[in-house]
PDB file of N, CA and C in Angstrom:
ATOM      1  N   UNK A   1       0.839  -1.175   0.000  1.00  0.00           N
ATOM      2  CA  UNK A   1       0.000   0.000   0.000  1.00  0.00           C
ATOM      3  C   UNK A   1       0.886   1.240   0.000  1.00  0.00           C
ATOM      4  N   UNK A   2       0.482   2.142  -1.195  1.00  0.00           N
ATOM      5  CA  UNK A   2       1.149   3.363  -1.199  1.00  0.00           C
ATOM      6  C   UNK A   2       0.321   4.723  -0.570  1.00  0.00           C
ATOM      7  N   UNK A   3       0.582   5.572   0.300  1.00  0.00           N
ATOM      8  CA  UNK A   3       0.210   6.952   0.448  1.00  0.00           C
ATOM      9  C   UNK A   3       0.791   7.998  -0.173  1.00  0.00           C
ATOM     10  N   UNK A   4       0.408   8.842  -1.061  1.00  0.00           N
ATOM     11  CA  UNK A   4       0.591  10.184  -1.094  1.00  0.00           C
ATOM     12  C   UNK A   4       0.118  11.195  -0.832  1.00  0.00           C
ATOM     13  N   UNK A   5       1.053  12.043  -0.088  1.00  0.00           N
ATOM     14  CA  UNK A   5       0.539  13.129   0.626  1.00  0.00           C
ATOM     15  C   UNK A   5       0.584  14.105  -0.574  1.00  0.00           C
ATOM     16  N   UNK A   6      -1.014  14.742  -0.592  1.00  0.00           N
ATOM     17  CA  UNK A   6      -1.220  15.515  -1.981  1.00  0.00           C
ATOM     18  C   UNK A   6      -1.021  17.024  -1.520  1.00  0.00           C
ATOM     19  N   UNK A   7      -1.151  17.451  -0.179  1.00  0.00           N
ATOM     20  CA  UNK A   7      -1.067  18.755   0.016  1.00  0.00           C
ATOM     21  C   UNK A   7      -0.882  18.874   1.723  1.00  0.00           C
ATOM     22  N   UNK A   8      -0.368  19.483   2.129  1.00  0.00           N
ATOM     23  CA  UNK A   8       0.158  19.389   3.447  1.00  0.00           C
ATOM     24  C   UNK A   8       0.074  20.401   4.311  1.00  0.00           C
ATOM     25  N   UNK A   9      -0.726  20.589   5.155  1.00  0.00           N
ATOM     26  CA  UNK A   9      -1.617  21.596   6.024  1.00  0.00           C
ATOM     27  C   UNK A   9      -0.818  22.010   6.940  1.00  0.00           C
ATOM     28  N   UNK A  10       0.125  22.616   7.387  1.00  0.00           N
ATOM     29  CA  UNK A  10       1.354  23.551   8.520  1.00  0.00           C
ATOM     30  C   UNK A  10      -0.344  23.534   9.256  1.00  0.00           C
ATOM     31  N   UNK A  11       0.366  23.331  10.713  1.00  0.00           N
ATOM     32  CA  UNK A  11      -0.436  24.082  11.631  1.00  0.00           C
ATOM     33  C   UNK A  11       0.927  24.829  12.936  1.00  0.00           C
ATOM     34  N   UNK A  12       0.478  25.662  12.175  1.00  0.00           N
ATOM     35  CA  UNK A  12       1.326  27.002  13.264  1.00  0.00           C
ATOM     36  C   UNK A  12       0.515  27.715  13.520  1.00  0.00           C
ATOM     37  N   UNK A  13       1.054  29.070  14.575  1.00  0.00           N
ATOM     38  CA  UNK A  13       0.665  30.152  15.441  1.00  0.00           C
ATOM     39  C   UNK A  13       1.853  31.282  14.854  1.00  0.00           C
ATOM     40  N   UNK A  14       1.672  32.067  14.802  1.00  0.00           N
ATOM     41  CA  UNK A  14       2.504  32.952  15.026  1.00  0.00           C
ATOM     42  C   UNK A  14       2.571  34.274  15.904  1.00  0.00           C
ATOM     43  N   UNK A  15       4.470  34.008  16.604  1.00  0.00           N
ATOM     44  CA  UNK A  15       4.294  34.944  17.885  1.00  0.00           C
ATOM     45  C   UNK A  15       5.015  36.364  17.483  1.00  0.00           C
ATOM     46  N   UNK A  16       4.352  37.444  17.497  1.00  0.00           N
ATOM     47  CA  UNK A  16       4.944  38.801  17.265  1.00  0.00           C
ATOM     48  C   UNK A  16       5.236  39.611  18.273  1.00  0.00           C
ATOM     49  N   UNK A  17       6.083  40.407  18.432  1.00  0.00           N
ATOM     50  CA  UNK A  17       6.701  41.168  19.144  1.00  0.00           C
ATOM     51  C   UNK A  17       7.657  41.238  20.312  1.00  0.00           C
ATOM     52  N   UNK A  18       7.392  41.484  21.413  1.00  0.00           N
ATOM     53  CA  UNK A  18       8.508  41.256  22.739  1.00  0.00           C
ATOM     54  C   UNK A  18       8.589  39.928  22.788  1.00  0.00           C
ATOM     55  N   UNK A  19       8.738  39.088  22.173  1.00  0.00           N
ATOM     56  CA  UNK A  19       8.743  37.758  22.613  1.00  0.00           C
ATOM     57  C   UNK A  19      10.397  36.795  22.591  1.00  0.00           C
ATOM     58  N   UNK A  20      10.855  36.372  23.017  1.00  0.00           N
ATOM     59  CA  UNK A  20      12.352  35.824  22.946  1.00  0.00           C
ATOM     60  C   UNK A  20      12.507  34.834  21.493  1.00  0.00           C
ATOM     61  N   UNK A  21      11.418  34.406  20.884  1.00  0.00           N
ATOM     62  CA  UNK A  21      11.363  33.469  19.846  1.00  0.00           C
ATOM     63  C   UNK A  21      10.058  33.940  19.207  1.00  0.00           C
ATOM     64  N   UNK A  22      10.364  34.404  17.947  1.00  0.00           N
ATOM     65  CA  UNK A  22       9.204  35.513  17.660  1.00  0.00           C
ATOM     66  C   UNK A  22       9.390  34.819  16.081  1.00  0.00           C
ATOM     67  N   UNK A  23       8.445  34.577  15.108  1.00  0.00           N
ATOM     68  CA  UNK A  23       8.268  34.280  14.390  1.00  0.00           C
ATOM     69  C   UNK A  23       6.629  32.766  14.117  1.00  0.00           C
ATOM     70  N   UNK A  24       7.077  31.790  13.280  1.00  0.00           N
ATOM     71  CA  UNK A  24       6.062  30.934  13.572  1.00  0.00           C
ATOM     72  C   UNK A  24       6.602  29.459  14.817  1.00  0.00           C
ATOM     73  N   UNK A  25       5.612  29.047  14.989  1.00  0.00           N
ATOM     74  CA  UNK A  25       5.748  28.560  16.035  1.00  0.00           C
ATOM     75  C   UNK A  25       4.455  26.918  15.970  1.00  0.00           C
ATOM     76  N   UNK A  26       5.056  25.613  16.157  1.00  0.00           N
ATOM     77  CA  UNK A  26       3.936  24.340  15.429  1.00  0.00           C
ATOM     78  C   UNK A  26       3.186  24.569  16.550  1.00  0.00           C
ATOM     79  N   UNK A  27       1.625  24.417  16.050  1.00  0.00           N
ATOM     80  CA  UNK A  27       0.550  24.170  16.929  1.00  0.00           C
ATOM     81  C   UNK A  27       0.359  22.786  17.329  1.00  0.00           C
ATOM     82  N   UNK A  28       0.480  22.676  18.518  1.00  0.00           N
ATOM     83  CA  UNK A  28       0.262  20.965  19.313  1.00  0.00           C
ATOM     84  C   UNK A  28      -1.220  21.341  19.655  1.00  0.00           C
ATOM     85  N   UNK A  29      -2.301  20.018  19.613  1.00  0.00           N
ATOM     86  CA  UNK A  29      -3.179  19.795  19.692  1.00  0.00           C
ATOM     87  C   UNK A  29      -3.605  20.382  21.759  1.00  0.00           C
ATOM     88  N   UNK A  30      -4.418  21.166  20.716  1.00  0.00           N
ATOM     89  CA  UNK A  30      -5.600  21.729  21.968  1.00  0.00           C
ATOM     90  C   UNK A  30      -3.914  22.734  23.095  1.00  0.00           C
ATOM     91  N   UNK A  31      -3.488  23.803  22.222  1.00  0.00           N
ATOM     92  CA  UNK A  31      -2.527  24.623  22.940  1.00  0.00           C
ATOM     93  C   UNK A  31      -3.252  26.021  23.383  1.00  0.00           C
ATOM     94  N   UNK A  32      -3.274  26.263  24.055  1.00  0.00           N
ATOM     95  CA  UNK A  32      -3.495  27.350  24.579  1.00  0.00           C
ATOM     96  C   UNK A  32      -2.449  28.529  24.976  1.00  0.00           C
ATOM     97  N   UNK A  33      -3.008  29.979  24.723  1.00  0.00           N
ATOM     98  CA  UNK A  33      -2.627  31.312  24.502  1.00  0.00           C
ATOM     99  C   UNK A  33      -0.947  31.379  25.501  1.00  0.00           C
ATOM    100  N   UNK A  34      -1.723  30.700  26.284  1.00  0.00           N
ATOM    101  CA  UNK A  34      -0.132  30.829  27.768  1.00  0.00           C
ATOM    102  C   UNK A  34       0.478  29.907  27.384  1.00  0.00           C
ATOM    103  N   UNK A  35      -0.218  28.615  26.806  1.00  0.00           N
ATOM    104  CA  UNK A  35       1.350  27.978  26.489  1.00  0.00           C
ATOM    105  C   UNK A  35       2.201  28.104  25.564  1.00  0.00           C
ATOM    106  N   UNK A  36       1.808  28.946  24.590  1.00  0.00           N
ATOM    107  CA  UNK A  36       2.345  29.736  23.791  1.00  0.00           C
ATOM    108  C   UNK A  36       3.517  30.931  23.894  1.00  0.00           C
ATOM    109  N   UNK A  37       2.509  31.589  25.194  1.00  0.00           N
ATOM    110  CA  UNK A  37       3.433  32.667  25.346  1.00  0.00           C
ATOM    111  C   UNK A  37       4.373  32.006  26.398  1.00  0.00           C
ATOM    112  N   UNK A  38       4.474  30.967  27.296  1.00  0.00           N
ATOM    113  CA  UNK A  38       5.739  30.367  28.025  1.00  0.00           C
ATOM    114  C   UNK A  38       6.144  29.598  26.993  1.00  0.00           C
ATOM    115  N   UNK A  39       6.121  29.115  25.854  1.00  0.00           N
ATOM    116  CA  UNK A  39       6.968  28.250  25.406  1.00  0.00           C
ATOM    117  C   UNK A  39       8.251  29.494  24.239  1.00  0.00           C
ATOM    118  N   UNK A  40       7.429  30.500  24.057  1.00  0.00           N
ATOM    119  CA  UNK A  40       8.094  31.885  23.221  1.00  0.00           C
ATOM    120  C   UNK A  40       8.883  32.400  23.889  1.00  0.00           C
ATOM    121  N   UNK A  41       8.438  32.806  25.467  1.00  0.00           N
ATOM    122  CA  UNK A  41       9.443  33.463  26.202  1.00  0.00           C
ATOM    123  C   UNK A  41       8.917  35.047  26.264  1.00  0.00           C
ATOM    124  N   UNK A  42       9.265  35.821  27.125  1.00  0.00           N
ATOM    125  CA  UNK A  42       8.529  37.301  27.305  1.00  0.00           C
ATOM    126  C   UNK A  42       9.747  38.036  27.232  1.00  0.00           C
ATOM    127  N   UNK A  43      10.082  39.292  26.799  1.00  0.00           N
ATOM    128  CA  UNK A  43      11.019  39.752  27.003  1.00  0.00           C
ATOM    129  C   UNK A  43      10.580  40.876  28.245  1.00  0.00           C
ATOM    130  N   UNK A  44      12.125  41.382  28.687  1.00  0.00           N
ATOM    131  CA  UNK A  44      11.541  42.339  30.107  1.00  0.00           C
ATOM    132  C   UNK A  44      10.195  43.657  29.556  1.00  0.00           C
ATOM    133  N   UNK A  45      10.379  43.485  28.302  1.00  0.00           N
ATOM    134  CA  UNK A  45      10.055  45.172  27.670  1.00  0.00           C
ATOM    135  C   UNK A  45       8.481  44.544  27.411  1.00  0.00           C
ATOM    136  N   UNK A  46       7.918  43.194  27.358  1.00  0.00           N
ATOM    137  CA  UNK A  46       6.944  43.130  27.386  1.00  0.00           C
ATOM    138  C   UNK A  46       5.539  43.623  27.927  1.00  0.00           C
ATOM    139  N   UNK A  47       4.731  44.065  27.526  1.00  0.00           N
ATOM    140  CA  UNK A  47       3.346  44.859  28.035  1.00  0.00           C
ATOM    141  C   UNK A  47       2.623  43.883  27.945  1.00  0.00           C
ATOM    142  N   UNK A  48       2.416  43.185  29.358  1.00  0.00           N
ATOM    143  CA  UNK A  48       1.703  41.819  29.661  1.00  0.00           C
ATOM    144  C   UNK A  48       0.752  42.101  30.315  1.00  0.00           C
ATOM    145  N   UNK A  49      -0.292  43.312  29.880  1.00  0.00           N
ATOM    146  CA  UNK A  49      -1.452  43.551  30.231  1.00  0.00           C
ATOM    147  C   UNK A  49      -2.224  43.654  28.994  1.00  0.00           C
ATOM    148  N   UNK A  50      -1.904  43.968  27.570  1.00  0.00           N
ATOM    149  CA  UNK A  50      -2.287  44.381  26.652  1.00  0.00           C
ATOM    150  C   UNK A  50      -1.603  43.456  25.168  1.00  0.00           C
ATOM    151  N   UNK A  51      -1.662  42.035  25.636  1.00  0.00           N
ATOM    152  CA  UNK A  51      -1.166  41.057  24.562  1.00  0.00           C
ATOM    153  C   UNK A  51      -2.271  40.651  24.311  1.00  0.00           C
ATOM    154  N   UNK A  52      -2.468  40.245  23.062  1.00  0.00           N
ATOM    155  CA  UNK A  52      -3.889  40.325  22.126  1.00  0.00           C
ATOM    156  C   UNK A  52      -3.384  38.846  21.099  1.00  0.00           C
ATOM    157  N   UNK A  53      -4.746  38.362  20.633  1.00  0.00           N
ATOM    158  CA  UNK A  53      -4.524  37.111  19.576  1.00  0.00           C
ATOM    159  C   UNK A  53      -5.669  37.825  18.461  1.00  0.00           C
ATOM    160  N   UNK A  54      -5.149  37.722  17.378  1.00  0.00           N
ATOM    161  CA  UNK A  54      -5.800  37.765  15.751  1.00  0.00           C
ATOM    162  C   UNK A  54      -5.946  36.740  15.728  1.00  0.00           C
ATOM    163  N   UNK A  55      -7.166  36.455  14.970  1.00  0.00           N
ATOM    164  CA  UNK A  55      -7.652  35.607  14.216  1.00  0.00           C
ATOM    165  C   UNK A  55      -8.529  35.506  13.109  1.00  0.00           C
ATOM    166  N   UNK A  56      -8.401  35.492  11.798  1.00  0.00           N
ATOM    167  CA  UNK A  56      -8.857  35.835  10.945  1.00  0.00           C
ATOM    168  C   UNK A  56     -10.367  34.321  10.689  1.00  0.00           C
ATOM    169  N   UNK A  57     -11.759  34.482  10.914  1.00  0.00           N
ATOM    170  CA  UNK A  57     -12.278  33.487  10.355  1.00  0.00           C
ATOM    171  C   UNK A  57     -13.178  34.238  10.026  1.00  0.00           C
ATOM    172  N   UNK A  58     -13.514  32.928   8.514  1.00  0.00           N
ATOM    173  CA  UNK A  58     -14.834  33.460   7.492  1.00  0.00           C
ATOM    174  C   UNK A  58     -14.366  35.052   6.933  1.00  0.00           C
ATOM    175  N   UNK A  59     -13.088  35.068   6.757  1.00  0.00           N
ATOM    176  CA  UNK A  59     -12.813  36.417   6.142  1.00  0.00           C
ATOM    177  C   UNK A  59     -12.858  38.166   7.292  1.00  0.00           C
ATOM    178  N   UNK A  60     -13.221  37.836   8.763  1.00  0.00           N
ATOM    179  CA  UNK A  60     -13.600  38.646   9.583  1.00  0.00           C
ATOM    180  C   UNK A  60     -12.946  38.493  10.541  1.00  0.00           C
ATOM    181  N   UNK A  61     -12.151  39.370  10.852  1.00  0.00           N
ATOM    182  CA  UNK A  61     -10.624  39.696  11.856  1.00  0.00           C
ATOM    183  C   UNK A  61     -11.792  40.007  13.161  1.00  0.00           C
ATOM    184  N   UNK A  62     -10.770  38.827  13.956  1.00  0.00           N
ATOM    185  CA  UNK A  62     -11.349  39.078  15.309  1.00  0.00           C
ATOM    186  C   UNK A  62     -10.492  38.833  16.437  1.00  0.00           C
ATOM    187  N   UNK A  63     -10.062  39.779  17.869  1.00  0.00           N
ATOM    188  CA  UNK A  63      -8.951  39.992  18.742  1.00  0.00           C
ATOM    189  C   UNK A  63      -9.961  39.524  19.981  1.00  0.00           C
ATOM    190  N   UNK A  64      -8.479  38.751  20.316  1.00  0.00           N
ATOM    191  CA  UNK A  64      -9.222  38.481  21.509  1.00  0.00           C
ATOM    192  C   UNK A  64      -8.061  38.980  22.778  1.00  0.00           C
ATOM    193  N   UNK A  65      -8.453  39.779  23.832  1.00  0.00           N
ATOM    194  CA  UNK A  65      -7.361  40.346  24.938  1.00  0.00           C
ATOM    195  C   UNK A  65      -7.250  39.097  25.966  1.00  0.00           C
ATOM    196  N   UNK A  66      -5.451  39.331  26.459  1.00  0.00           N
ATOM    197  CA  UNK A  66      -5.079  38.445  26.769  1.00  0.00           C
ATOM    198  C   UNK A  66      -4.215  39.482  28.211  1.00  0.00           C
ATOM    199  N   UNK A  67      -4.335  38.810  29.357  1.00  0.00           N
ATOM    200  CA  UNK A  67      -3.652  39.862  30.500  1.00  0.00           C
ATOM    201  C   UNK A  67      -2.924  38.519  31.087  1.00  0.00           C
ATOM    202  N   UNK A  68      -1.416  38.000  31.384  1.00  0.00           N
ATOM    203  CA  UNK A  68      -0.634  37.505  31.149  1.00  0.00           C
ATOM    204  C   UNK A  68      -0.483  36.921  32.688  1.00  0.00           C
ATOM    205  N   UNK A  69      -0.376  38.024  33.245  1.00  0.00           N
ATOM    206  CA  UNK A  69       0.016  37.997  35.125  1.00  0.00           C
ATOM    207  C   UNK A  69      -1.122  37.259  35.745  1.00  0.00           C
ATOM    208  N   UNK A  70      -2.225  37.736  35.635  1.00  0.00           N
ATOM    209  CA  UNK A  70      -3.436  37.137  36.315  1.00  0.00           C
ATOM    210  C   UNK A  70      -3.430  35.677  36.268  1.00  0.00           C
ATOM    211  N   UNK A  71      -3.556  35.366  34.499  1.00  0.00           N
ATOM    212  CA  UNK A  71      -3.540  33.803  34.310  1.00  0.00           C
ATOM    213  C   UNK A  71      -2.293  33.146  34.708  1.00  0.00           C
ATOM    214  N   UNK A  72      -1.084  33.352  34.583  1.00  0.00           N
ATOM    215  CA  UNK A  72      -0.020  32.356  35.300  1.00  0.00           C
ATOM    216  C   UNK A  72      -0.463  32.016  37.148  1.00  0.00           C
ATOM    217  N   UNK A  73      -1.481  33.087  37.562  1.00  0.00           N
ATOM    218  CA  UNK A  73      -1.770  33.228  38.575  1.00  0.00           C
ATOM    219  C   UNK A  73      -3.203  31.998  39.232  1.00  0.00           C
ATOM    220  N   UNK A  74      -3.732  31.550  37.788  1.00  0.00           N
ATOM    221  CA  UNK A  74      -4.188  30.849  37.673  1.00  0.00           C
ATOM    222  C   UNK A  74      -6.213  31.585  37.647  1.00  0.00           C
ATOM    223  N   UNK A  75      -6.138  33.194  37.414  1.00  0.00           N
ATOM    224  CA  UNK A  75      -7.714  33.899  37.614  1.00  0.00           C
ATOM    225  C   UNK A  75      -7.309  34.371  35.840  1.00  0.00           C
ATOM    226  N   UNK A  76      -8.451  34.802  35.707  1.00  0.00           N
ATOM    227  CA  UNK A  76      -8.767  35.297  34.546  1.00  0.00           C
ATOM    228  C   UNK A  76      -8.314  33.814  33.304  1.00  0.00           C
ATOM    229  N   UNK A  77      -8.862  32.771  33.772  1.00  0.00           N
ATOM    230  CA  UNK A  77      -8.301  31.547  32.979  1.00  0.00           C
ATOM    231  C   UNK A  77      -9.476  31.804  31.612  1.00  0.00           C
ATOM    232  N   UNK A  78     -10.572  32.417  31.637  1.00  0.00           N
ATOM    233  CA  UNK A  78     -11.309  32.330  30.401  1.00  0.00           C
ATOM    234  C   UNK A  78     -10.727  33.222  29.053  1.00  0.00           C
ATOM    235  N   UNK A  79      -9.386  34.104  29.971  1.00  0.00           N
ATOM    236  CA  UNK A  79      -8.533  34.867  28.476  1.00  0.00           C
ATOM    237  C   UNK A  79      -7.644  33.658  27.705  1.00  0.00           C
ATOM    238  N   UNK A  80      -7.756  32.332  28.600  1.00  0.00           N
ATOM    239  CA  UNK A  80      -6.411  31.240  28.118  1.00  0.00           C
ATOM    240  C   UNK A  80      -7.088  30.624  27.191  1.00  0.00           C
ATOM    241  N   UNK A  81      -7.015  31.000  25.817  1.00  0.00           N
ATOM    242  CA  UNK A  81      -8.474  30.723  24.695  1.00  0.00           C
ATOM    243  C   UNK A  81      -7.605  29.370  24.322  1.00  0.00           C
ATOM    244  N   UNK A  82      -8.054  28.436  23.298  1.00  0.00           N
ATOM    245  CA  UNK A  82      -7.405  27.178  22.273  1.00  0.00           C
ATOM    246  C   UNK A  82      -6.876  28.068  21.125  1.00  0.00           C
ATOM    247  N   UNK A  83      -5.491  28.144  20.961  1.00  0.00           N
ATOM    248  CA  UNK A  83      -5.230  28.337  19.800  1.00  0.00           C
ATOM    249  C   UNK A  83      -5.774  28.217  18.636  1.00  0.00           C
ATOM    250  N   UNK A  84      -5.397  28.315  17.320  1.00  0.00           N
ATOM    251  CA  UNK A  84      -5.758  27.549  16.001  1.00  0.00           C
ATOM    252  C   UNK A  84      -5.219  27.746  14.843  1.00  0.00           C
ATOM    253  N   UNK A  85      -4.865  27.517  13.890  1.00  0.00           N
ATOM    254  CA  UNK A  85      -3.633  27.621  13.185  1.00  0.00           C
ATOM    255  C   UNK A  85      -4.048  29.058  12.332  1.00  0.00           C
ATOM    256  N   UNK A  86      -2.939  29.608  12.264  1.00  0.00           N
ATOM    257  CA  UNK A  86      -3.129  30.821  11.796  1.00  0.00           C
ATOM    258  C   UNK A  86      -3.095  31.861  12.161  1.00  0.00           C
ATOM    259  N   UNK A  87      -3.177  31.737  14.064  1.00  0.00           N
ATOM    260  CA  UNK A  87      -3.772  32.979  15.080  1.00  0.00           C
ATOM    261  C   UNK A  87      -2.335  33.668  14.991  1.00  0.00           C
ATOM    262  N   UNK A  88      -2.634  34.973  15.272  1.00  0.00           N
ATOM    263  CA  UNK A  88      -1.007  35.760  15.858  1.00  0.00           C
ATOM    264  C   UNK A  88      -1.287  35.992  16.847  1.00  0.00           C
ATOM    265  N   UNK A  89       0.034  35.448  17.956  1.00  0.00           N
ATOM    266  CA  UNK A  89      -0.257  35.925  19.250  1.00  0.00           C
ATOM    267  C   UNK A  89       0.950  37.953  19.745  1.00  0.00           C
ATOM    268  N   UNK A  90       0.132  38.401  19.634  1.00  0.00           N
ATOM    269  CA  UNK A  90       0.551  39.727  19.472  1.00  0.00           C
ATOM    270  C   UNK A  90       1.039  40.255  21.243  1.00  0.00           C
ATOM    271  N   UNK A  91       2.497  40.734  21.121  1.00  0.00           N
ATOM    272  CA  UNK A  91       3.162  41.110  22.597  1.00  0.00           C
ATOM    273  C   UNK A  91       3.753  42.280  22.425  1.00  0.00           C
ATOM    274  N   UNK A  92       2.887  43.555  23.020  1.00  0.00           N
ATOM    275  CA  UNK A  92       3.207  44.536  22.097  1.00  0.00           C
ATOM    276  C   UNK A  92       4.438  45.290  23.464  1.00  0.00           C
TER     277      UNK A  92
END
């Protein structure tokens, strides 16, 4: 039995700005916003009150706010959204 793979679907995230590893980044199944931003790294200059995720669906850009301190803290866990391929996680 032969397979060919006819077209091949990347599932990445991509992380922009203060981040220590800033570019794209593979999406692991069911990742979430923080594990994203701990697996990227924060730089000191980071504004971890006002980090935001794009997501473009059905053609209609939509942000979702993300406050960084609270959730490692383990409150505000409903900003810790599921990734999905395509999102930018924005660290301004």
């Amino acid at each position: 039995m032969t397979v060919a793979v006819s077209r091949m679907q990347s599932r990445h995230v991509y992380m922009v700005g203060e981040v220590l590893r800033h570019g794209p980044m593979s999406l692991t199944p069911n990742m979430t916003v923080l594990q994203a931003l701990v697996t990227a790294g924060l730089t000191p200059f980071a504004n971890t009150k006002k980090i935001y995720v794009l997501r473009v669906k059905n053609g209609v850009q939509q942000r979702f706010s993300v406050n960084y301190k609270p959730m490692i803290k383990g409150k505000n866990m409903s900003q810790n959204i599921v990734l999905e391929p395509e999102d930018m996680v924005i660290v301004p």
